[in-house]
N, C-alpha and C. Protein backbone atom coordinates (compact mmCIF):
# COMPACT_ATOMS: atom_id res chain seq x y z
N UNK A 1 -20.14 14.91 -28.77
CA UNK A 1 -19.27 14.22 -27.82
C UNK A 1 -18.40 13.21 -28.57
N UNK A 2 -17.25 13.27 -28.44
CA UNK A 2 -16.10 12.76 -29.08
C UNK A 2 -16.37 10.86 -28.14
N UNK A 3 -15.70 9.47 -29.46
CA UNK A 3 -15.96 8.37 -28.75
C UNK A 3 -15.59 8.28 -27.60
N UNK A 4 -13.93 8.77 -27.65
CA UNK A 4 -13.39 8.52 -25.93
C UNK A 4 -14.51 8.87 -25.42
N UNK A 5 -14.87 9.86 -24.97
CA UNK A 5 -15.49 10.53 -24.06
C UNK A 5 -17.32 9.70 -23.57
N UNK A 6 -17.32 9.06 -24.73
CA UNK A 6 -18.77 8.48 -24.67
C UNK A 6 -18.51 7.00 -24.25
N UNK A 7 -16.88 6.73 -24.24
CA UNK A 7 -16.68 5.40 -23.49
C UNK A 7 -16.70 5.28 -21.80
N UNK A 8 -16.25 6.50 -22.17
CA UNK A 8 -16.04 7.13 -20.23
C UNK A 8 -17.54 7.24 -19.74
N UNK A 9 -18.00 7.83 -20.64
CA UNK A 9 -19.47 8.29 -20.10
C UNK A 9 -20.24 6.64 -19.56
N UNK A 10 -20.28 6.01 -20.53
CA UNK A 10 -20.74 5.15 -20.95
C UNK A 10 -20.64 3.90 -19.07
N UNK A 11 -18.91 3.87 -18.74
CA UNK A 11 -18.62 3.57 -17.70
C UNK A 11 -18.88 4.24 -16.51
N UNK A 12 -19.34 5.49 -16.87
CA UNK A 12 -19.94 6.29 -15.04
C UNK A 12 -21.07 5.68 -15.18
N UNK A 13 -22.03 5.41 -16.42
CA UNK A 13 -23.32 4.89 -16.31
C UNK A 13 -23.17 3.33 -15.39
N UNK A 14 -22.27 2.49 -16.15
CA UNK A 14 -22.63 1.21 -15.36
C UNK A 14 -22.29 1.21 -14.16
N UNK A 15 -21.52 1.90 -13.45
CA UNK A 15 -21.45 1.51 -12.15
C UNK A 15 -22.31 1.59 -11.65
N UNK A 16 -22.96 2.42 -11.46
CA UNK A 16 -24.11 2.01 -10.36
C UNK A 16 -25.31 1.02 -10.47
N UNK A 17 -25.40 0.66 -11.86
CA UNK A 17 -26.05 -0.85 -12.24
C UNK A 17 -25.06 -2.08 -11.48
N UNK A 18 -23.67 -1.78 -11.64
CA UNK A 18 -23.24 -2.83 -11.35
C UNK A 18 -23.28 -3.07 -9.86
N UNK A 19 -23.46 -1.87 -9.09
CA UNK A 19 -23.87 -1.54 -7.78
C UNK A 19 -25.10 -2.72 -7.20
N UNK A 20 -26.29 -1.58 -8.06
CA UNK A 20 -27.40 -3.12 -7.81
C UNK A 20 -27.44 -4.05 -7.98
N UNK A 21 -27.01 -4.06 -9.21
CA UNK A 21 -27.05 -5.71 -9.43
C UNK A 21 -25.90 -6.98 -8.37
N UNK A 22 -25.19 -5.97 -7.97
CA UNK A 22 -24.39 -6.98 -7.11
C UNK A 22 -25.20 -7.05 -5.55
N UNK A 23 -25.84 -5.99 -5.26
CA UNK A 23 -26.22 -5.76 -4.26
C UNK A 23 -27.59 -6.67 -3.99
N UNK A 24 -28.56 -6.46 -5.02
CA UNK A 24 -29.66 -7.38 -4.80
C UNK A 24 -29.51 -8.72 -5.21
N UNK A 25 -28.64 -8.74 -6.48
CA UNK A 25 -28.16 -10.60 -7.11
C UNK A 25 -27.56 -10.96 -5.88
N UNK A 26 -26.71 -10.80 -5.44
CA UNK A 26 -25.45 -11.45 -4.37
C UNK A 26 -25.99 -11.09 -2.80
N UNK A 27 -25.56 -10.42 -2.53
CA UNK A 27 -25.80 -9.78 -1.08
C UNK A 27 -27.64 -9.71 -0.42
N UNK A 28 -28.43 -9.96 -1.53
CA UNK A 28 -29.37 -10.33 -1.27
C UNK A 28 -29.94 -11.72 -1.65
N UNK A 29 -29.25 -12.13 -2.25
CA UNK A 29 -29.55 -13.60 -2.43
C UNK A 29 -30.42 -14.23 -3.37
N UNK A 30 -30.45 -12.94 -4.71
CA UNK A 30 -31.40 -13.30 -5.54
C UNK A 30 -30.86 -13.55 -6.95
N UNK A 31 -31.15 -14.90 -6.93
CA UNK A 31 -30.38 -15.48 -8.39
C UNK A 31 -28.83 -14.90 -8.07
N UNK A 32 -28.21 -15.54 -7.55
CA UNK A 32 -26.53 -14.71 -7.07
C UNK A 32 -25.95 -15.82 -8.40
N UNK A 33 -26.21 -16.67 -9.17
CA UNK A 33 -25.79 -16.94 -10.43
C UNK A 33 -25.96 -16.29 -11.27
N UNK A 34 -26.96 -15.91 -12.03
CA UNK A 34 -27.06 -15.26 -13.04
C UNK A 34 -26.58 -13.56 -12.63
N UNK A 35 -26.32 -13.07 -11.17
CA UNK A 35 -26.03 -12.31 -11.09
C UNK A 35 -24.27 -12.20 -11.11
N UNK A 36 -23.65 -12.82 -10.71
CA UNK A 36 -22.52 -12.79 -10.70
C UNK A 36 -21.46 -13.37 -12.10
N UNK A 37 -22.83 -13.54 -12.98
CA UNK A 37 -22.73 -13.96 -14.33
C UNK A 37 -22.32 -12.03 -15.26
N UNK A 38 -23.45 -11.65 -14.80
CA UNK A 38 -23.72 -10.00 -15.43
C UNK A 38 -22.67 -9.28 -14.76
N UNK A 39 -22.07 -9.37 -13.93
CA UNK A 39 -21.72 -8.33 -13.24
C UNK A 39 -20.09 -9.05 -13.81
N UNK A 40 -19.60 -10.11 -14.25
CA UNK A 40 -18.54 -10.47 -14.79
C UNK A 40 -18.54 -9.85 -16.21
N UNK A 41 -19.31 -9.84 -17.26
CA UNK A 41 -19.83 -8.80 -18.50
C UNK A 41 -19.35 -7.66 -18.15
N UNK A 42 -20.02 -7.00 -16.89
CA UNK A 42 -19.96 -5.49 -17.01
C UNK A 42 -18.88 -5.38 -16.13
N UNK A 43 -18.06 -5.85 -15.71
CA UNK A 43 -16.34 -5.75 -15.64
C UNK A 43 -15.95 -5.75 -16.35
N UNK A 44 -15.60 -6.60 -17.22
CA UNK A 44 -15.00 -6.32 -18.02
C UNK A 44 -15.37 -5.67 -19.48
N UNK A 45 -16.54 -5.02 -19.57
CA UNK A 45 -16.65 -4.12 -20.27
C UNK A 45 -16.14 -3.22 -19.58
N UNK A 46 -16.18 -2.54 -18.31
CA UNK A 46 -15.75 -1.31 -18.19
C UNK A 46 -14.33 -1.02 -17.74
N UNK A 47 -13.19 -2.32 -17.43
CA UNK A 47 -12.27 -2.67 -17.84
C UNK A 47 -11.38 -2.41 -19.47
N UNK A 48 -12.03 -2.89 -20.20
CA UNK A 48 -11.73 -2.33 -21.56
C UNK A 48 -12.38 -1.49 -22.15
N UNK A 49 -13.13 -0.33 -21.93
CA UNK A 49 -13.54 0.97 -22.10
C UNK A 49 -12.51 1.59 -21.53
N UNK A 50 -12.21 0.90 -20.56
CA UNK A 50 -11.02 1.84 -19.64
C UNK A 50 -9.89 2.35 -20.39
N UNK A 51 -9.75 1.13 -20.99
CA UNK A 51 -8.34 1.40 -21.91
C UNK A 51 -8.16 1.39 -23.40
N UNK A 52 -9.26 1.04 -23.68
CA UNK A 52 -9.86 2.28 -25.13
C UNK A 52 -10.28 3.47 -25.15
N UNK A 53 -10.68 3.94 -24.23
CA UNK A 53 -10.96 5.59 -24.51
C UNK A 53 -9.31 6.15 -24.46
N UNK A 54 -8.61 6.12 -23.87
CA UNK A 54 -7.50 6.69 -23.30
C UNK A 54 -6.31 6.51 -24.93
N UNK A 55 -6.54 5.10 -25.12
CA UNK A 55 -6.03 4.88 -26.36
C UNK A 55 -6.93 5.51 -27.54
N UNK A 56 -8.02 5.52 -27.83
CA UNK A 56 -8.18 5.93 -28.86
C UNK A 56 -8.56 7.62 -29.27
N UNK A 57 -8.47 7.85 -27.56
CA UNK A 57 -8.11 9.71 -27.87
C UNK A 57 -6.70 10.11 -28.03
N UNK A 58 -5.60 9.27 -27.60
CA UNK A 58 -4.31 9.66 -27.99
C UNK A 58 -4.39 9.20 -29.50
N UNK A 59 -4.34 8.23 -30.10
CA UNK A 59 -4.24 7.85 -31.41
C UNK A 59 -4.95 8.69 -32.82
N UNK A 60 -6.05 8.72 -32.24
CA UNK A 60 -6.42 10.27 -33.32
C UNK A 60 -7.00 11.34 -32.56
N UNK A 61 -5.86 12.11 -31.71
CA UNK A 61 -6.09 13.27 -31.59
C UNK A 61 -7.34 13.62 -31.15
N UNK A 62 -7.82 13.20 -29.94
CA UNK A 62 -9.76 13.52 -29.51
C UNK A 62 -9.50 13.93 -28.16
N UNK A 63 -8.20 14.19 -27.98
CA UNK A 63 -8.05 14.13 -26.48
C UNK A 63 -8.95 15.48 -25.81
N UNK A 64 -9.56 15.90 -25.05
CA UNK A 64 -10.39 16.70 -24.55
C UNK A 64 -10.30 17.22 -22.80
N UNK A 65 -10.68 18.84 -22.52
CA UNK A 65 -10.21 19.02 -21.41
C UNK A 65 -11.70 18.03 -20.64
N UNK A 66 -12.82 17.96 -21.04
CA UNK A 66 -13.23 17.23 -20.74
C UNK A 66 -13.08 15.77 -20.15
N UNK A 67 -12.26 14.82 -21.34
CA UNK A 67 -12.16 13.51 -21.01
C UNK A 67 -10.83 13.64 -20.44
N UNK A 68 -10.04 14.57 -19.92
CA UNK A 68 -8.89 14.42 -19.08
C UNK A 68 -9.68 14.61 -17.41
N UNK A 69 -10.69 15.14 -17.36
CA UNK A 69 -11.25 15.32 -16.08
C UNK A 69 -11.93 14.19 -15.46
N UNK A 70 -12.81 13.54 -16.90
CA UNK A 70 -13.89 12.76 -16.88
C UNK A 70 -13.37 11.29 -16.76
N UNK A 71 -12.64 11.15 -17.22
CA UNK A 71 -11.49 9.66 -17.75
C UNK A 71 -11.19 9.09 -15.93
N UNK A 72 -10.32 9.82 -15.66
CA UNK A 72 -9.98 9.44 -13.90
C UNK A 72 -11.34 9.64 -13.09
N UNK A 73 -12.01 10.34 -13.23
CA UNK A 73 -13.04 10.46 -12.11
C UNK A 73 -13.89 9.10 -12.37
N UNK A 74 -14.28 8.50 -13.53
CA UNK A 74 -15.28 7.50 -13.83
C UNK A 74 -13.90 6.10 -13.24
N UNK A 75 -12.75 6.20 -13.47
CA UNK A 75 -11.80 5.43 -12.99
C UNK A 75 -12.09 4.99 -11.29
N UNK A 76 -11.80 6.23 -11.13
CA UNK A 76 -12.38 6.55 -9.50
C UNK A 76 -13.63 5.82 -8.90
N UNK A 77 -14.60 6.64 -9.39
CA UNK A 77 -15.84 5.91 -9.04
C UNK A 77 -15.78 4.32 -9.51
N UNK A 78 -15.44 4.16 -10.35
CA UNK A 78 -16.25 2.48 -11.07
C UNK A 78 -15.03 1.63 -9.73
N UNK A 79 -14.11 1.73 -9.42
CA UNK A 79 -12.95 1.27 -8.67
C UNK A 79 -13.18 0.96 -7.25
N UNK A 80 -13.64 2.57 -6.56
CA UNK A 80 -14.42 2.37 -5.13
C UNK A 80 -15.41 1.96 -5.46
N UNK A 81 -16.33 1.51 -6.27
CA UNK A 81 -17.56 1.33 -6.40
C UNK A 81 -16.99 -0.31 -6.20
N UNK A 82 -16.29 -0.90 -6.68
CA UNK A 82 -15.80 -2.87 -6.79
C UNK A 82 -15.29 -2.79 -5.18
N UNK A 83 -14.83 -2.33 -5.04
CA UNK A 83 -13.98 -2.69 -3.46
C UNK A 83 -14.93 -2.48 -2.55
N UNK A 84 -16.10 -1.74 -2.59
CA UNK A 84 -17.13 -1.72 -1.82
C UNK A 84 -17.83 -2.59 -1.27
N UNK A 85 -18.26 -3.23 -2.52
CA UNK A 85 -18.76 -4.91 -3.22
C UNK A 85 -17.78 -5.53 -2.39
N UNK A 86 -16.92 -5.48 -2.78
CA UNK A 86 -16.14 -6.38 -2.24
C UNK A 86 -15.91 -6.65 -0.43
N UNK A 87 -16.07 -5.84 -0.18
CA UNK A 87 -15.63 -5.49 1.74
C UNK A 87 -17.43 -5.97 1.85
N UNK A 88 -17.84 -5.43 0.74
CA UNK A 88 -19.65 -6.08 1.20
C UNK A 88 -20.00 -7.74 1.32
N UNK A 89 -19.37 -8.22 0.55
CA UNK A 89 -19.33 -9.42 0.26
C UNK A 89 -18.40 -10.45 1.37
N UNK A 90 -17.18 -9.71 2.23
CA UNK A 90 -16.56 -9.99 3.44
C UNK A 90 -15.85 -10.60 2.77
N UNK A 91 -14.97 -10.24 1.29
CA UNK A 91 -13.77 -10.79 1.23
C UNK A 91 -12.35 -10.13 0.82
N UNK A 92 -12.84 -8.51 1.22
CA UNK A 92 -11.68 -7.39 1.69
C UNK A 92 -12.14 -6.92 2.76
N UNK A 93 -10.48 -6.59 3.36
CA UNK A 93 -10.35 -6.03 4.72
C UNK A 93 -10.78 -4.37 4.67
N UNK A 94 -10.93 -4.36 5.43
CA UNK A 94 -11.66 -3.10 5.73
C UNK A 94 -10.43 -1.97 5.85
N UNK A 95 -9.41 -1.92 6.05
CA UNK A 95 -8.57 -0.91 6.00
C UNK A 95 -7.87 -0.92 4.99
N UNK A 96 -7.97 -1.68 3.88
CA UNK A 96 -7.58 -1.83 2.78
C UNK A 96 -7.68 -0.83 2.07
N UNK A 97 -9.41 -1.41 2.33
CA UNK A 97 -10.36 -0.32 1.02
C UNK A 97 -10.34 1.03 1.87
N UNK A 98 -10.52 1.19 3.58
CA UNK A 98 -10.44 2.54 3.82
C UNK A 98 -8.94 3.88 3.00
N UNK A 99 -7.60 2.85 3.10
CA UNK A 99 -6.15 3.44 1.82
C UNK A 99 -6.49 3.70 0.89
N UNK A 100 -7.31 3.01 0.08
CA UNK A 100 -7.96 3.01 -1.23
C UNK A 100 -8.63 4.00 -1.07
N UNK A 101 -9.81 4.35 -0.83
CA UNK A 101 -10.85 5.53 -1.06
C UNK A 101 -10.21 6.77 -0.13
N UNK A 102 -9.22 6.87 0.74
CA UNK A 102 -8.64 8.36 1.13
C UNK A 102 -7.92 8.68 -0.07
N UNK A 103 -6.98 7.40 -0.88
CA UNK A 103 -6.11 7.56 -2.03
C UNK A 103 -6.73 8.26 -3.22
N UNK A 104 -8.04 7.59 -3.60
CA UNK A 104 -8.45 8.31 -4.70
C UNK A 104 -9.16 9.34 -4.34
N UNK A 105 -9.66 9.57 -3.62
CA UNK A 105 -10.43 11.10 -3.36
C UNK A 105 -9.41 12.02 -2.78
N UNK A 106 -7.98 11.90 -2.00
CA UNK A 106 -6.96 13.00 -2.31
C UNK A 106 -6.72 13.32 -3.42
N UNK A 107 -6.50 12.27 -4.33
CA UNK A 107 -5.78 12.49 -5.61
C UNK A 107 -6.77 13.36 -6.22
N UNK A 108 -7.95 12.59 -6.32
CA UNK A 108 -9.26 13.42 -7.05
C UNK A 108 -9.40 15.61 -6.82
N UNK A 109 -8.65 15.74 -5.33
CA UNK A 109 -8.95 17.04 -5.13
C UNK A 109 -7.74 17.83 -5.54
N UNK A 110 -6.40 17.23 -5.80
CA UNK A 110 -5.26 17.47 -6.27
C UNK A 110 -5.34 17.53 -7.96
N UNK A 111 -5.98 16.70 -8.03
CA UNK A 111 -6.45 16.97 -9.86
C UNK A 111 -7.05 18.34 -9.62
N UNK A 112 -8.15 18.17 -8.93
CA UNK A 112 -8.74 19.64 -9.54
C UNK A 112 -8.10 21.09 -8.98
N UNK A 113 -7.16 20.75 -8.40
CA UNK A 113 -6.39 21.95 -7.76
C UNK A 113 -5.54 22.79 -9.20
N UNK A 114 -4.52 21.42 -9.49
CA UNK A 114 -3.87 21.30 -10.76
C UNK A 114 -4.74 21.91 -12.15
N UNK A 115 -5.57 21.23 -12.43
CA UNK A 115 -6.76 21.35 -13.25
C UNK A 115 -7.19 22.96 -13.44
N UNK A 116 -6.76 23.70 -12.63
CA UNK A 116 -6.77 25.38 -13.03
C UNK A 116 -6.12 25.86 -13.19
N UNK A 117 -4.94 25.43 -13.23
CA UNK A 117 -3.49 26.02 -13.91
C UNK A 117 -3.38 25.17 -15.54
N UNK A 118 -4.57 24.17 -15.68
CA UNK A 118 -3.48 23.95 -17.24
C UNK A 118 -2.98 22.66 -17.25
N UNK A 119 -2.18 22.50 -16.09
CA UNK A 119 -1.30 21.47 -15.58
C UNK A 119 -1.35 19.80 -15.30
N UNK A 120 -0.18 18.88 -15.28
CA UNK A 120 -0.90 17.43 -14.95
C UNK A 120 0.15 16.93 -14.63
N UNK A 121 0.37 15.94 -13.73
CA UNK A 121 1.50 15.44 -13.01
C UNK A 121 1.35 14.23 -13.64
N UNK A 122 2.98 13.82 -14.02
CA UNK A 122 2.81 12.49 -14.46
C UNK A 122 2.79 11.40 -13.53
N UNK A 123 2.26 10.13 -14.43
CA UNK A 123 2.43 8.85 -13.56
C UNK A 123 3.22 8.68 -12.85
N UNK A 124 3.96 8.15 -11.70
CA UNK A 124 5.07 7.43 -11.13
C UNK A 124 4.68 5.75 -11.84
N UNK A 125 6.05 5.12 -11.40
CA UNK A 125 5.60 3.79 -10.90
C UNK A 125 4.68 3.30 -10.26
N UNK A 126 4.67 3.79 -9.26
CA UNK A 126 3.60 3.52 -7.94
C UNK A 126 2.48 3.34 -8.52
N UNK A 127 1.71 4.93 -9.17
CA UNK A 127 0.67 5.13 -9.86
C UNK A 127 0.48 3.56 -10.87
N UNK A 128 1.51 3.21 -11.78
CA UNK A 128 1.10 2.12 -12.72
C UNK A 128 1.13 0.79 -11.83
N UNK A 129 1.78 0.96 -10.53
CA UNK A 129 1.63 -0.84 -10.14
C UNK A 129 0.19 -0.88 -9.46
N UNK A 130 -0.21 0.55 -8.66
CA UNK A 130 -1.39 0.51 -8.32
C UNK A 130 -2.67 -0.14 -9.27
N UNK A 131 -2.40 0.64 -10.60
CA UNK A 131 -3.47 0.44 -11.77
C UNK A 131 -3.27 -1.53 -12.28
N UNK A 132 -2.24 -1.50 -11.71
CA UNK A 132 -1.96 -3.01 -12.09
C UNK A 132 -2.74 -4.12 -11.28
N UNK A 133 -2.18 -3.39 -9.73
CA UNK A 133 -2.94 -4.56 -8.69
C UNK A 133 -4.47 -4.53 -8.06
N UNK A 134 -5.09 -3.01 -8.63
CA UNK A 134 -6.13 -2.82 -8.29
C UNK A 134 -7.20 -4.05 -9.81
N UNK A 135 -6.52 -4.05 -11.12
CA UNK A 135 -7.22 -4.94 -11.95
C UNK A 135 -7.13 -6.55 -11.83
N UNK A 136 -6.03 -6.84 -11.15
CA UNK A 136 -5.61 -8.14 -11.03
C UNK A 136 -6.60 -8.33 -9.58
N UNK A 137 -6.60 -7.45 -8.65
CA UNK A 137 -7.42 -8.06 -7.63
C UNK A 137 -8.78 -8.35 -8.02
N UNK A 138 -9.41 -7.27 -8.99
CA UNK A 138 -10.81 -7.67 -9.16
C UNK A 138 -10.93 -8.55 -9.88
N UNK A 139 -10.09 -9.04 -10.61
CA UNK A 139 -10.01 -10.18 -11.29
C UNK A 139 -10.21 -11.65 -10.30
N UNK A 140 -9.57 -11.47 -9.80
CA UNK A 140 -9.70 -12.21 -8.40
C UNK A 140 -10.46 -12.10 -7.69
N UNK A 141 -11.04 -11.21 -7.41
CA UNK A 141 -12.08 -11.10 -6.31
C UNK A 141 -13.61 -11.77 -6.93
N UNK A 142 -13.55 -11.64 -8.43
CA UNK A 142 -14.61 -11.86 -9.17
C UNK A 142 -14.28 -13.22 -9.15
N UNK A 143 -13.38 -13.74 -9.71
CA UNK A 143 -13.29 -15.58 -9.11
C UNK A 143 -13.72 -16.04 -8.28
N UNK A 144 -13.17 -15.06 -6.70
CA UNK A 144 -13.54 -15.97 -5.39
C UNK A 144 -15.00 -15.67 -5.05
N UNK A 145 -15.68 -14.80 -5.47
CA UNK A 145 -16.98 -14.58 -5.49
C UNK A 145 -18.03 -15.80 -6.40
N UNK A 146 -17.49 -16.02 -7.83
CA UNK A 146 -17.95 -17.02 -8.46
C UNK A 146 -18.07 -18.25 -7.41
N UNK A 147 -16.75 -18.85 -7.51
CA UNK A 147 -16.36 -19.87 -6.34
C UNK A 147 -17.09 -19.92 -5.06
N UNK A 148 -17.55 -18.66 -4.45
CA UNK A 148 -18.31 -18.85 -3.31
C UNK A 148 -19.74 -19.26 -3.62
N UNK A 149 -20.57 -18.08 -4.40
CA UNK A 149 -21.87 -18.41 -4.99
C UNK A 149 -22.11 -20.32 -5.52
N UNK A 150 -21.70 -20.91 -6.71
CA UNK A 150 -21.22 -21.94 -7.03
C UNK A 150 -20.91 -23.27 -5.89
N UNK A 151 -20.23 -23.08 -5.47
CA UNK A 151 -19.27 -24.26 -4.47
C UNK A 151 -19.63 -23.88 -3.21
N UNK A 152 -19.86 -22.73 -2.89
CA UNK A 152 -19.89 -22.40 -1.18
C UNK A 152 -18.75 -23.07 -0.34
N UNK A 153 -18.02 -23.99 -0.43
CA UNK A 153 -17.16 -24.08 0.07
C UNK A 153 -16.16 -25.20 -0.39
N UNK A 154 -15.53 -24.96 -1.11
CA UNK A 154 -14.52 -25.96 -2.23
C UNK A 154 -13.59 -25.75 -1.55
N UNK A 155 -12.67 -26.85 -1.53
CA UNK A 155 -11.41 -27.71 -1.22
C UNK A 155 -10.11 -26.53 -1.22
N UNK A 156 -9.67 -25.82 -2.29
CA UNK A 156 -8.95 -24.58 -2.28
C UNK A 156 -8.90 -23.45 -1.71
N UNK A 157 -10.13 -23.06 -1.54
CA UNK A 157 -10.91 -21.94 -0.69
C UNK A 157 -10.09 -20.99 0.02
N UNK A 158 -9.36 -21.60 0.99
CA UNK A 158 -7.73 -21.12 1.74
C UNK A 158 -6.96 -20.15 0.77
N UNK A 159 -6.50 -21.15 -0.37
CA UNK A 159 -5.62 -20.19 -1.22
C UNK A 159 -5.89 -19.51 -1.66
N UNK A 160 -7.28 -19.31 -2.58
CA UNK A 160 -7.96 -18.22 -2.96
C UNK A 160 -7.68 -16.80 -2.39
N UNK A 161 -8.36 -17.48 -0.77
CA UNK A 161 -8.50 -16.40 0.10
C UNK A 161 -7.48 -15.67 0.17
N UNK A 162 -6.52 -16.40 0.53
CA UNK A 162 -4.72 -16.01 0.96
C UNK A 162 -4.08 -15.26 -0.27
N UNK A 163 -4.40 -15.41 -1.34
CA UNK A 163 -3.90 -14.88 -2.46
C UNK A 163 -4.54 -13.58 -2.74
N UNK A 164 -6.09 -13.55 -2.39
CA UNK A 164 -7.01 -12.59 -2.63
C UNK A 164 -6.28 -11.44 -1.79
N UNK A 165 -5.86 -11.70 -0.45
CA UNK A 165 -6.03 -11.34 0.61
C UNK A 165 -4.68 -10.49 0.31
N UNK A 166 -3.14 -11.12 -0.23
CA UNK A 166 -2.06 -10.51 -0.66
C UNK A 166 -2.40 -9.23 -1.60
N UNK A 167 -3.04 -9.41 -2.54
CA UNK A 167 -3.34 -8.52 -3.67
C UNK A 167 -3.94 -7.54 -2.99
N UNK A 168 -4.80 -7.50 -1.91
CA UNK A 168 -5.80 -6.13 -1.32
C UNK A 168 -4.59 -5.65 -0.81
N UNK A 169 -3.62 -6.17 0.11
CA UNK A 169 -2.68 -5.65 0.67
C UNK A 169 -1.62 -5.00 -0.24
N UNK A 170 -1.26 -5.40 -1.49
CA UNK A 170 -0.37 -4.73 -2.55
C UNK A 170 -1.42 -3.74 -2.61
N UNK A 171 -2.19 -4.29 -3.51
CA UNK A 171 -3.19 -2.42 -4.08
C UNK A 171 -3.41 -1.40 -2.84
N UNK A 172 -3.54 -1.66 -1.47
CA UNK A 172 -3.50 -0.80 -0.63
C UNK A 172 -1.89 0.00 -0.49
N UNK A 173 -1.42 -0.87 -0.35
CA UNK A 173 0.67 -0.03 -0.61
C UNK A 173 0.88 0.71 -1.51
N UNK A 174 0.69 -0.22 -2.69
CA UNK A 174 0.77 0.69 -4.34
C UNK A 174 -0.08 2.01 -4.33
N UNK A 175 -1.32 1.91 -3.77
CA UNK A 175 -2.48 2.92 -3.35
C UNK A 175 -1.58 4.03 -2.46
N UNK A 176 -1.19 4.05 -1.62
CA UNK A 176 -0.56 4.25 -0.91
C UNK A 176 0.68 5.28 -1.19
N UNK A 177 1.41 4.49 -1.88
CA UNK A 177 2.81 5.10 -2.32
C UNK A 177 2.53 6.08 -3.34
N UNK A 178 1.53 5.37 -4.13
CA UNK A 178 1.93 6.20 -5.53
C UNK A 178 1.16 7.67 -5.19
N UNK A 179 0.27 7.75 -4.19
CA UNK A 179 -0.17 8.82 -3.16
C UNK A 179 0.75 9.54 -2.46
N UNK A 180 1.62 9.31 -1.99
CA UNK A 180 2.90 10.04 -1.59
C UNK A 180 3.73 10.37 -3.02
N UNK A 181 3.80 9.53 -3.42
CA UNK A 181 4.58 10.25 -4.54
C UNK A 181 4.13 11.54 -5.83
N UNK A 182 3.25 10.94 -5.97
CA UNK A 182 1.89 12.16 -6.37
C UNK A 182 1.92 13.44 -5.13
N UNK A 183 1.55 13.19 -4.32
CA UNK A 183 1.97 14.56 -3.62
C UNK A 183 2.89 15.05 -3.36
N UNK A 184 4.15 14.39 -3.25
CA UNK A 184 5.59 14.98 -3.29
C UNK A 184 5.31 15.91 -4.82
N UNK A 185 5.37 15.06 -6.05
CA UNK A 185 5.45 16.10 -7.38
C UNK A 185 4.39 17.39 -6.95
N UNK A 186 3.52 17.15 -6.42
CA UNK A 186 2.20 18.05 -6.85
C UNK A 186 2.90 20.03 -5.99
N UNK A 187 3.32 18.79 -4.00
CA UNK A 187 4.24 20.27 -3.64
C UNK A 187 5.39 21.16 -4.47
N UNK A 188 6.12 20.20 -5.63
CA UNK A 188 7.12 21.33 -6.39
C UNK A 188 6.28 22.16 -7.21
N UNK A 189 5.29 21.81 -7.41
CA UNK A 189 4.22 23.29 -8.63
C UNK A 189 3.57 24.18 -7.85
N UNK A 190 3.71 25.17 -8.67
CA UNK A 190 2.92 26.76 -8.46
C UNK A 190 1.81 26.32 -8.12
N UNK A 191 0.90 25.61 -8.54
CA UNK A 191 -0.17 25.14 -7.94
C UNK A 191 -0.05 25.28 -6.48
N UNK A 192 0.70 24.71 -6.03
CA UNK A 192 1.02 24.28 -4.92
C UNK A 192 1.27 25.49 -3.87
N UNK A 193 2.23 25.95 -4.19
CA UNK A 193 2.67 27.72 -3.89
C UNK A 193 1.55 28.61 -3.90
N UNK A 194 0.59 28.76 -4.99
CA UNK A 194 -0.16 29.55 -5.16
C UNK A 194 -1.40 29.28 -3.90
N UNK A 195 -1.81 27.71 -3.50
CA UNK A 195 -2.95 27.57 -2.67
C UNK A 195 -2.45 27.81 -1.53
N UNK A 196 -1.14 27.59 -1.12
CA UNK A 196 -0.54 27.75 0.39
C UNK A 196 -0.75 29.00 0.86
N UNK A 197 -0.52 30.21 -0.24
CA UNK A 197 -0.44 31.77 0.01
C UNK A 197 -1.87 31.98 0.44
N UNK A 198 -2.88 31.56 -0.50
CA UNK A 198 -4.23 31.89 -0.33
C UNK A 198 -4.98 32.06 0.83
């Protein structure tokens, strides 16, 4: 198994640690410090796995039909897996994250449609502001979570929220769009032609 690929791997593993551990540290109320301590680690480890595997299979040539499958799907999962947390924790809206998880699991079945022809649709915009506001929110969301555990209720609290609250609403649009636009490209391919006939 080539590194990319064992970085990716590496990130389907933690999510679901980061699952529990948010689930019993936080949401159950056990040690929600030292838990929201670990679960800031394993963000951003799997944050920058994210974007070292991708880089260091383009840079020397490791790229794999494997880690082109494996790369977005662990994206996928580790992503709905935070916004989950997050709507668990009651500081995303619930139709947010419902845009979010129709977004990546269309996309997810459009990959593998594509994925038997060979084929791969490039990014839009959309696609990169999504990838933008979905990291900046958890970035944020992991603050206002600190801030809550910590302070329970500090003086700023409002803005946090209000700011938190903008960013779910971008990553749901960006989510959104770059989903329409992804399926606009996906209807001009044979792919496309070929499943309609079927």
């Amino acid at each position: 198994m080539t590194l990319p690929n064992k970085l990716t791997l590496g990130r389907l593993v933690l999510t679901p640690v980061y699952f529990f551990i948010f689930y019993f540290f936080l949401l159950k109320n056990i040690q929600p410090v030292i838990g929201i301590s670990i679960l800031w680690i394993m963000f951003i480890v799997m944050e920058v796995t994210d974007v070292l595997d991708g880089h260091i299979a383009r840079k020397y040539n490791l790229v794999s039909d494997v880690g082109k499958l494996m790369d977005p799907f662990a994206d996928v999962i580790a992503r709905v897996t935070y916004f989950i947390c997050f709507f668990s924790f009651g500081i995303m809206p619930l139709w947010a994250l419902i845009i979010i998880v129709w977004r990546e699991y269309f996309i997810m079945f459009i990959r593998m449609l594509i994925a038997k022809e060979g084929t791969a649709l490039a990014a839009s915009i959309w696609g990169k502001s999504k990838a933008v506001t979905y990291f900046v929110s958890g970035i944020l969301a992991h603050i206002a979570i600190t801030l809550n555990v910590i302070y329970v209720d500090y003086k700023f609290k409002i803005f946090v929220d209000l700011a938190l609250y903008v960013l779910f609403v971008l990553s749901a649009l960006s989510a959104l769009f770059s989903f329409l636009s992804y399926l606009k490209n996906y209807m001009k391919t044979e792919t496309h032609k070929k499943f309609m006939n079927e």
